[in-house]
C-alpha atoms as a PDB file:
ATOM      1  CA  UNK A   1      87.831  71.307 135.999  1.00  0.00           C
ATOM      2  CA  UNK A   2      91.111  72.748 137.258  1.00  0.00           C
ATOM      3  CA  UNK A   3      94.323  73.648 135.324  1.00  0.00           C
ATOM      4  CA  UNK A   4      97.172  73.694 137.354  1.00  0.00           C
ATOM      5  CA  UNK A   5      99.383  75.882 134.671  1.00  0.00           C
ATOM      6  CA  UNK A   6     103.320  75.706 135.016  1.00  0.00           C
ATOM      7  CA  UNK A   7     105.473  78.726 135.320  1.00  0.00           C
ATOM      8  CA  UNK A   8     107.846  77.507 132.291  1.00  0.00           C
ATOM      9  CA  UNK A   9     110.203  79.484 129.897  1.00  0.00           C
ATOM     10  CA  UNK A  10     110.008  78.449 126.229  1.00  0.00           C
ATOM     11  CA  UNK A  11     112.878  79.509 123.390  1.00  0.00           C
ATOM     12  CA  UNK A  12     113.274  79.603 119.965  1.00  0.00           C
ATOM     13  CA  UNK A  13     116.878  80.830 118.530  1.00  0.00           C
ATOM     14  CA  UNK A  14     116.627  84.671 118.841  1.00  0.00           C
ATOM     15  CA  UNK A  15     113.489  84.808 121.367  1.00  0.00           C
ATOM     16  CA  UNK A  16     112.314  83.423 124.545  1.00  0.00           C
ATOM     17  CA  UNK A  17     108.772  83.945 127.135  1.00  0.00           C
ATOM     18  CA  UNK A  18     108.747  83.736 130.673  1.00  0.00           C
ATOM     19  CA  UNK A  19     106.359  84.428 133.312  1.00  0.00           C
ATOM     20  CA  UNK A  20     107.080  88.220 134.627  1.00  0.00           C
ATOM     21  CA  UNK A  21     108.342  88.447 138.171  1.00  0.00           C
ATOM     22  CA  UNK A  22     108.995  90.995 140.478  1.00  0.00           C
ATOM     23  CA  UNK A  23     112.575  91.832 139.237  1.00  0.00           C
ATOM     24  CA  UNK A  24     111.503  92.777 135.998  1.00  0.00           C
ATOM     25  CA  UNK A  25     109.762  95.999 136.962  1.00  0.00           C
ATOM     26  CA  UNK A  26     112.447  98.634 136.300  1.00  0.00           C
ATOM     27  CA  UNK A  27     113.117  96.805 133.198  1.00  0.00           C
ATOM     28  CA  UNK A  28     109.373  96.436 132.235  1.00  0.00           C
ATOM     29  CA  UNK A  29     108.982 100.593 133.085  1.00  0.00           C
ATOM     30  CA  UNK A  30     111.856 101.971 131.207  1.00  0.00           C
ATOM     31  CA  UNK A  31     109.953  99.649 128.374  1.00  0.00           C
ATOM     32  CA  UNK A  32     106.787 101.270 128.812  1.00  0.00           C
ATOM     33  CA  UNK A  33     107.724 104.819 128.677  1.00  0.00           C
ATOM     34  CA  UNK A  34     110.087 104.847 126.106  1.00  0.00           C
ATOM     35  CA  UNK A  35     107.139 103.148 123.952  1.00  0.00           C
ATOM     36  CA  UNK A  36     104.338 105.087 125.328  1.00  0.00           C
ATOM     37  CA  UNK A  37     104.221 107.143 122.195  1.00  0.00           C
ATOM     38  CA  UNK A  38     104.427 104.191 119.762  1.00  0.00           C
ATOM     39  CA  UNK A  39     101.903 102.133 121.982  1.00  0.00           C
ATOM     40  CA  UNK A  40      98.992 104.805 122.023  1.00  0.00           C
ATOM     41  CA  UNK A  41      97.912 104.563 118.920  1.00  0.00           C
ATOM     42  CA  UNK A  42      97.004 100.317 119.553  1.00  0.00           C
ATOM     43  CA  UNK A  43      96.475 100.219 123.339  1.00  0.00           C
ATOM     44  CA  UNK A  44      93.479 101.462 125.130  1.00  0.00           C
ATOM     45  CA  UNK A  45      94.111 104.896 126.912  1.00  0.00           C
ATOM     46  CA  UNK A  46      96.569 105.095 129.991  1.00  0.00           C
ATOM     47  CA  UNK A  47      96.357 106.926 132.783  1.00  0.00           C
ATOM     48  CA  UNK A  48      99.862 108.876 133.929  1.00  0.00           C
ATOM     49  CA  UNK A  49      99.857 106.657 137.005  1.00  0.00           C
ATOM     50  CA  UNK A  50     100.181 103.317 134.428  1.00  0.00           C
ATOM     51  CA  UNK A  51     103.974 104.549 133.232  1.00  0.00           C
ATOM     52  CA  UNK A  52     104.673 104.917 137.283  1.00  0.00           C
ATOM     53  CA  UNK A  53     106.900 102.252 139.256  1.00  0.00           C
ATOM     54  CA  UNK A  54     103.915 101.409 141.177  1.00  0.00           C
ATOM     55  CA  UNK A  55     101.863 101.266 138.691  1.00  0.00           C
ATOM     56  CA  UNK A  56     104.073  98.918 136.862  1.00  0.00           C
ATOM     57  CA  UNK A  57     104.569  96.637 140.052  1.00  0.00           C
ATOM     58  CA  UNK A  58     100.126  96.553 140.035  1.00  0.00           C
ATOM     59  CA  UNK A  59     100.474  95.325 136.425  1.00  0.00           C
ATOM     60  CA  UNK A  60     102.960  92.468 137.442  1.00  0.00           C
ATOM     61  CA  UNK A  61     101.058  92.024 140.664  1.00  0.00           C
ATOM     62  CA  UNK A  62      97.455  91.483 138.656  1.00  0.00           C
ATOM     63  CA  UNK A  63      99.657  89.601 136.364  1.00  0.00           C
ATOM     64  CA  UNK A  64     100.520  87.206 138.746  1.00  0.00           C
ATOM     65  CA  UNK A  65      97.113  86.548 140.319  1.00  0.00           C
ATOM     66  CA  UNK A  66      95.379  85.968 136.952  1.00  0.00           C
ATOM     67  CA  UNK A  67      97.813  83.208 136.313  1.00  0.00           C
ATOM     68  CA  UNK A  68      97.157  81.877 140.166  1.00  0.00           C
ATOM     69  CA  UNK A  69      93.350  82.011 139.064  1.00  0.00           C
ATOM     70  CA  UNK A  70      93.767  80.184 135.242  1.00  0.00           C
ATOM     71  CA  UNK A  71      92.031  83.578 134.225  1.00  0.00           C
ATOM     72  CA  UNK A  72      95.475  84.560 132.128  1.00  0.00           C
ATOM     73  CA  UNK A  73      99.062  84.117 131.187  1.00  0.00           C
ATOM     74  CA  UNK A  74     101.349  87.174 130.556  1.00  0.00           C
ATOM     75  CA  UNK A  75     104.609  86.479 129.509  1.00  0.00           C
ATOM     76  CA  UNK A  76     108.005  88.733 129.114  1.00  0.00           C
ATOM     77  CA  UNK A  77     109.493  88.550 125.659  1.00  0.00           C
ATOM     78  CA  UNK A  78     112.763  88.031 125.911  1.00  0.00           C
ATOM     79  CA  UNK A  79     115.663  88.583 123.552  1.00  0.00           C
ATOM     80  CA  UNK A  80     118.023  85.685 123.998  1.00  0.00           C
ATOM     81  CA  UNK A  81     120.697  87.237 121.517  1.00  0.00           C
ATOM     82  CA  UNK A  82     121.076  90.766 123.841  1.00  0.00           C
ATOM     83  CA  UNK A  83     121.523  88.321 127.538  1.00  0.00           C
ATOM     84  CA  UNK A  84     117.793  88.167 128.114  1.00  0.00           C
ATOM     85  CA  UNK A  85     116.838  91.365 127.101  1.00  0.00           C
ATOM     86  CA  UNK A  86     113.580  92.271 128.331  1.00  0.00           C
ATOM     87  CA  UNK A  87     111.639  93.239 125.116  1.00  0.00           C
ATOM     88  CA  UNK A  88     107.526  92.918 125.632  1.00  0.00           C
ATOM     89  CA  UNK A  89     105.250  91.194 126.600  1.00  0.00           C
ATOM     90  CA  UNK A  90     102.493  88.631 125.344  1.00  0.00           C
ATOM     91  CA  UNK A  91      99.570  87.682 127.257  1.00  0.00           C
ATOM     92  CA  UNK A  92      96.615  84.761 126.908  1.00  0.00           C
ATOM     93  CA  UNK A  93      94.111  86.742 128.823  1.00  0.00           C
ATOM     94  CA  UNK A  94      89.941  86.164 129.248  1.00  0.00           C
ATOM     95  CA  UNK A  95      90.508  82.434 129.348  1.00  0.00           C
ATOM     96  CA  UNK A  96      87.429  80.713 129.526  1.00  0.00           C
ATOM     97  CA  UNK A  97      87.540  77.179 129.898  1.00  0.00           C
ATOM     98  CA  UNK A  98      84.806  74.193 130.005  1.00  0.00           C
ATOM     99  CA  UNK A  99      83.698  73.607 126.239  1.00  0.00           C
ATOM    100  CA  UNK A 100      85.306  76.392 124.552  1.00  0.00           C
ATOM    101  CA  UNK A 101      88.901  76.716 126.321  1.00  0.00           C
ATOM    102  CA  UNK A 102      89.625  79.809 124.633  1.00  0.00           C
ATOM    103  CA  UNK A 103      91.825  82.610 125.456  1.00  0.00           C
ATOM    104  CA  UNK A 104      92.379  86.540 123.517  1.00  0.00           C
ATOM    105  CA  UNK A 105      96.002  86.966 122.932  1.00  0.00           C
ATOM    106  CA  UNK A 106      97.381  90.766 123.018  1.00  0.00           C
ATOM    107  CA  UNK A 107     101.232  91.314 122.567  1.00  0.00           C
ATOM    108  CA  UNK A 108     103.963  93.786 122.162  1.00  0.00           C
ATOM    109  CA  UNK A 109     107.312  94.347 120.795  1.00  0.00           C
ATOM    110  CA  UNK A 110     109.606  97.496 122.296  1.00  0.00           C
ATOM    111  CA  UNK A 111     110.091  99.557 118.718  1.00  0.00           C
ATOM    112  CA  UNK A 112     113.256  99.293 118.929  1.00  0.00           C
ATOM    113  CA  UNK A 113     113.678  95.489 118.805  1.00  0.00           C
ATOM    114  CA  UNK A 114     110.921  95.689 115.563  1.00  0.00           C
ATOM    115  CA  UNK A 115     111.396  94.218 112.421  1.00  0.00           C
ATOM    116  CA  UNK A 116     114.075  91.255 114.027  1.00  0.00           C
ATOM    117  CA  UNK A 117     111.124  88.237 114.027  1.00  0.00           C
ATOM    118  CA  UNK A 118     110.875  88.425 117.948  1.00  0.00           C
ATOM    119  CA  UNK A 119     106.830  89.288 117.429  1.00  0.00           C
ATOM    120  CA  UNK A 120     106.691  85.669 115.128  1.00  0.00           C
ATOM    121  CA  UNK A 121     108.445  83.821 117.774  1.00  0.00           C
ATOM    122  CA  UNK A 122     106.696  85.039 120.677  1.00  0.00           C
ATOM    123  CA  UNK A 123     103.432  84.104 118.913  1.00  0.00           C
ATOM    124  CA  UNK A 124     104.487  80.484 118.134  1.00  0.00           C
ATOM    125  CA  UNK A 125     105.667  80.219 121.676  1.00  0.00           C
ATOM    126  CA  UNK A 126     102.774  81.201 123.202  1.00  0.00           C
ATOM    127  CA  UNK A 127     100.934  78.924 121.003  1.00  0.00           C
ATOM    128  CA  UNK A 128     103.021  76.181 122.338  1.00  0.00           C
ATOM    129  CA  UNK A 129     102.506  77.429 125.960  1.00  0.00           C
ATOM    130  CA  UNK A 130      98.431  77.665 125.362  1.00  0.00           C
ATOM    131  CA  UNK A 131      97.982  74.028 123.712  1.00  0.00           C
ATOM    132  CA  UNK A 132     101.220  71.874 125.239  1.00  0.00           C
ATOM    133  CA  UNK A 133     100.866  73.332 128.683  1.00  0.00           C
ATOM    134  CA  UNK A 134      97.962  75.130 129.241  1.00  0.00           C
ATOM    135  CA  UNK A 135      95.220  73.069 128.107  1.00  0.00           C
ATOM    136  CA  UNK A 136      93.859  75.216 125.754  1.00  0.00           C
ATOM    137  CA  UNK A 137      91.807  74.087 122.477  1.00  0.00           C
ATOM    138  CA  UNK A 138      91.774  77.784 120.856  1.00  0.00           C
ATOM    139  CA  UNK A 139      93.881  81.080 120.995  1.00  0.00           C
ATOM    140  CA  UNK A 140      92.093  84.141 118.892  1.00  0.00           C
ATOM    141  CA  UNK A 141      94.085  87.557 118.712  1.00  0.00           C
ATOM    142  CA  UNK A 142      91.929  90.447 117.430  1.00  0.00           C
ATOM    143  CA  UNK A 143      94.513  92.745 115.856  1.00  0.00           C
ATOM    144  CA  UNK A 144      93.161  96.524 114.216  1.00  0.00           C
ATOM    145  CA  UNK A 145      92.937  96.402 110.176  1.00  0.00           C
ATOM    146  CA  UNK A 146      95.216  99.070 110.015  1.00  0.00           C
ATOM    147  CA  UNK A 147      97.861  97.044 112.113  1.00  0.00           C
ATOM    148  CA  UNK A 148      99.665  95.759 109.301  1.00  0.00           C
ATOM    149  CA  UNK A 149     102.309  94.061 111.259  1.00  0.00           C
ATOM    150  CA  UNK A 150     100.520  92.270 113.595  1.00  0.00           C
ATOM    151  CA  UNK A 151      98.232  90.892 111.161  1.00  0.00           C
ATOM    152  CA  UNK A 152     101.385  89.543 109.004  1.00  0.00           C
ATOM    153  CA  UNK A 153     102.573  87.595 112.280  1.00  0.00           C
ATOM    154  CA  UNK A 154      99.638  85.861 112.972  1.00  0.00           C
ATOM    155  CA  UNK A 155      99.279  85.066 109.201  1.00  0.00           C
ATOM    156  CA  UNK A 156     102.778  83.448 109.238  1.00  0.00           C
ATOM    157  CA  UNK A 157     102.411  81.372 112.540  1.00  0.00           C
ATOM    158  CA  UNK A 158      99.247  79.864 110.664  1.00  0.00           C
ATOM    159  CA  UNK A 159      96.228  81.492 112.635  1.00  0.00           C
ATOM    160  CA  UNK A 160      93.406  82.039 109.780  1.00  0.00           C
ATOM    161  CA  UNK A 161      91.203  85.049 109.761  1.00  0.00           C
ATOM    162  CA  UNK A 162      87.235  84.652 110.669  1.00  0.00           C
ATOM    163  CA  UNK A 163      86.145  88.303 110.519  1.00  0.00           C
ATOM    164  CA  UNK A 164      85.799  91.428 111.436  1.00  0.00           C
ATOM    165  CA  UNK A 165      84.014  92.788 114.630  1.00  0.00           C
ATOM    166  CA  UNK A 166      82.893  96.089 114.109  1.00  0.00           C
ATOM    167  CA  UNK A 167      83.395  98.672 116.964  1.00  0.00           C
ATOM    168  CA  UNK A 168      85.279  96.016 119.158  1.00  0.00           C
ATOM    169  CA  UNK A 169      87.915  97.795 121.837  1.00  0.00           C
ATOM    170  CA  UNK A 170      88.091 101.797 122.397  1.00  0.00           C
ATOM    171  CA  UNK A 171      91.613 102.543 121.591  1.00  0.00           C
ATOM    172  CA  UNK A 172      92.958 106.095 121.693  1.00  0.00           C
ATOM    173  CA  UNK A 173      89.595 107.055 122.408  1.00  0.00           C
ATOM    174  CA  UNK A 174      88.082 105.808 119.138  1.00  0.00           C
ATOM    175  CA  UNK A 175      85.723 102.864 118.903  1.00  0.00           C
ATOM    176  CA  UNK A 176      87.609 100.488 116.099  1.00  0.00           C
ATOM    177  CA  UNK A 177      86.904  97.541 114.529  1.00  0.00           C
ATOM    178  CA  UNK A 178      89.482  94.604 114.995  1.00  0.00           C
ATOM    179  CA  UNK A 179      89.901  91.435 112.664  1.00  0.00           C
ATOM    180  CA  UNK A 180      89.238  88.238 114.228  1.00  0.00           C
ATOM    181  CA  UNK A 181      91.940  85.513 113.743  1.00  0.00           C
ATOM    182  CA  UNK A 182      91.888  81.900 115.178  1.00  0.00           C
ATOM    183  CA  UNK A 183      94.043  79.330 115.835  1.00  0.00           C
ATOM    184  CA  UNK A 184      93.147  75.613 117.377  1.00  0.00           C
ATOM    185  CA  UNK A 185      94.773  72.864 119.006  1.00  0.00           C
ATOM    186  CA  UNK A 186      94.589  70.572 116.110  1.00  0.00           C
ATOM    187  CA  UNK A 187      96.112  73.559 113.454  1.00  0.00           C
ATOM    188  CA  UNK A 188      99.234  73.657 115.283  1.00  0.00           C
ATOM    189  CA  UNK A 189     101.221  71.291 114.829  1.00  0.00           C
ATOM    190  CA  UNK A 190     100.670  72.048 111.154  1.00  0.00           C
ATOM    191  CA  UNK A 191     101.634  75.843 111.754  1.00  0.00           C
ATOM    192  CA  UNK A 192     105.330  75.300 113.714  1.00  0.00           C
END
């Protein structure tokens, strides 16, 4: 079964997602180096060539074919209180769909916007995105024990927690376990 998936921007008050598109790449690399510090310690490692121009244009290149193929949806984080500020990014990625129509969520907040709710709202948004537009029946983040924050937004957009997977992504070069969360169709409406 095909899913024809629309391009759409969805906003709450201070926040907003939309699809990335070629203008956003000086905006999306001044983002990326001046977290590149803050990011290393929850990303996987980065070559030099990744905080490059054209290795930012790649990343919004491959972003846009995933989306043409339904095998992911990244999405700029926006803040709608600094005239579209471009902030992060949040992604449904690994989409799988026939009986399980699933996708991993990853996301990011620049460090400087931190602490303002623009993580929370990105999260319900894209939950909106994955079940009122995208078809999906499930959205599962797996976010690092030690990644306090991240853990508290999915807690407060309603995702529950089904475990831990031991070993899960190499990040920094170390093998560490992530906590599994879930959230389903028929939860959200419940968790907005």
């Amino acid at each position: 079964m095909s899913h024809t998936v629309p391009r759409v921007r969805l906003e709450r008050e201070k926040s907003a997602i939309r699809p990335f598109v070629r203008g956003d790449l000086e905006a999306l690399l001044a983002l990326r180096l001046s977290n590149r510090d803050f990011m290393a310690a929850y990303e996987a490692d980065r070559s030099d060539a990744f905080f490059t121009r054209a290795g930012q244009a790649r990343e919004i290149a491959l972003d846009t074919e995933a989306w043409a193929a339904g095998a992911g949806y990244a999405l700029a984080i926006v803040d709608r209180l600094a005239g579209d500020r471009l902030i992060g990014r949040i992604a449904l990625s690994n989409v799988v769909r026939g009986p399980w129509q699933n996708a991993t969520m990853g996301y990011w907040v620049d460090l400087a916007a931190n602490g303002r709710g623009h993580a929370t709202d990105a999260v319900q948004l894209v939950c909106q995105f994955a079940f009122e537009h995208a078809g999906l029946h499930r959205v599962q983040p797996a976010i690092m024990p030690r990644n306090t924050r991240s853990r508290r937004v999915v807690e407060k957009v309603g995702f529950r927690h089904e475990g831990t997977a031991m070993r899960y992504l190499k990040i920094a070069g170390v093998w560490e376990d992530h906590d599994i969360y879930a959230l389903t169709r028929e939860e959200w409406p419940a968790a907005t």
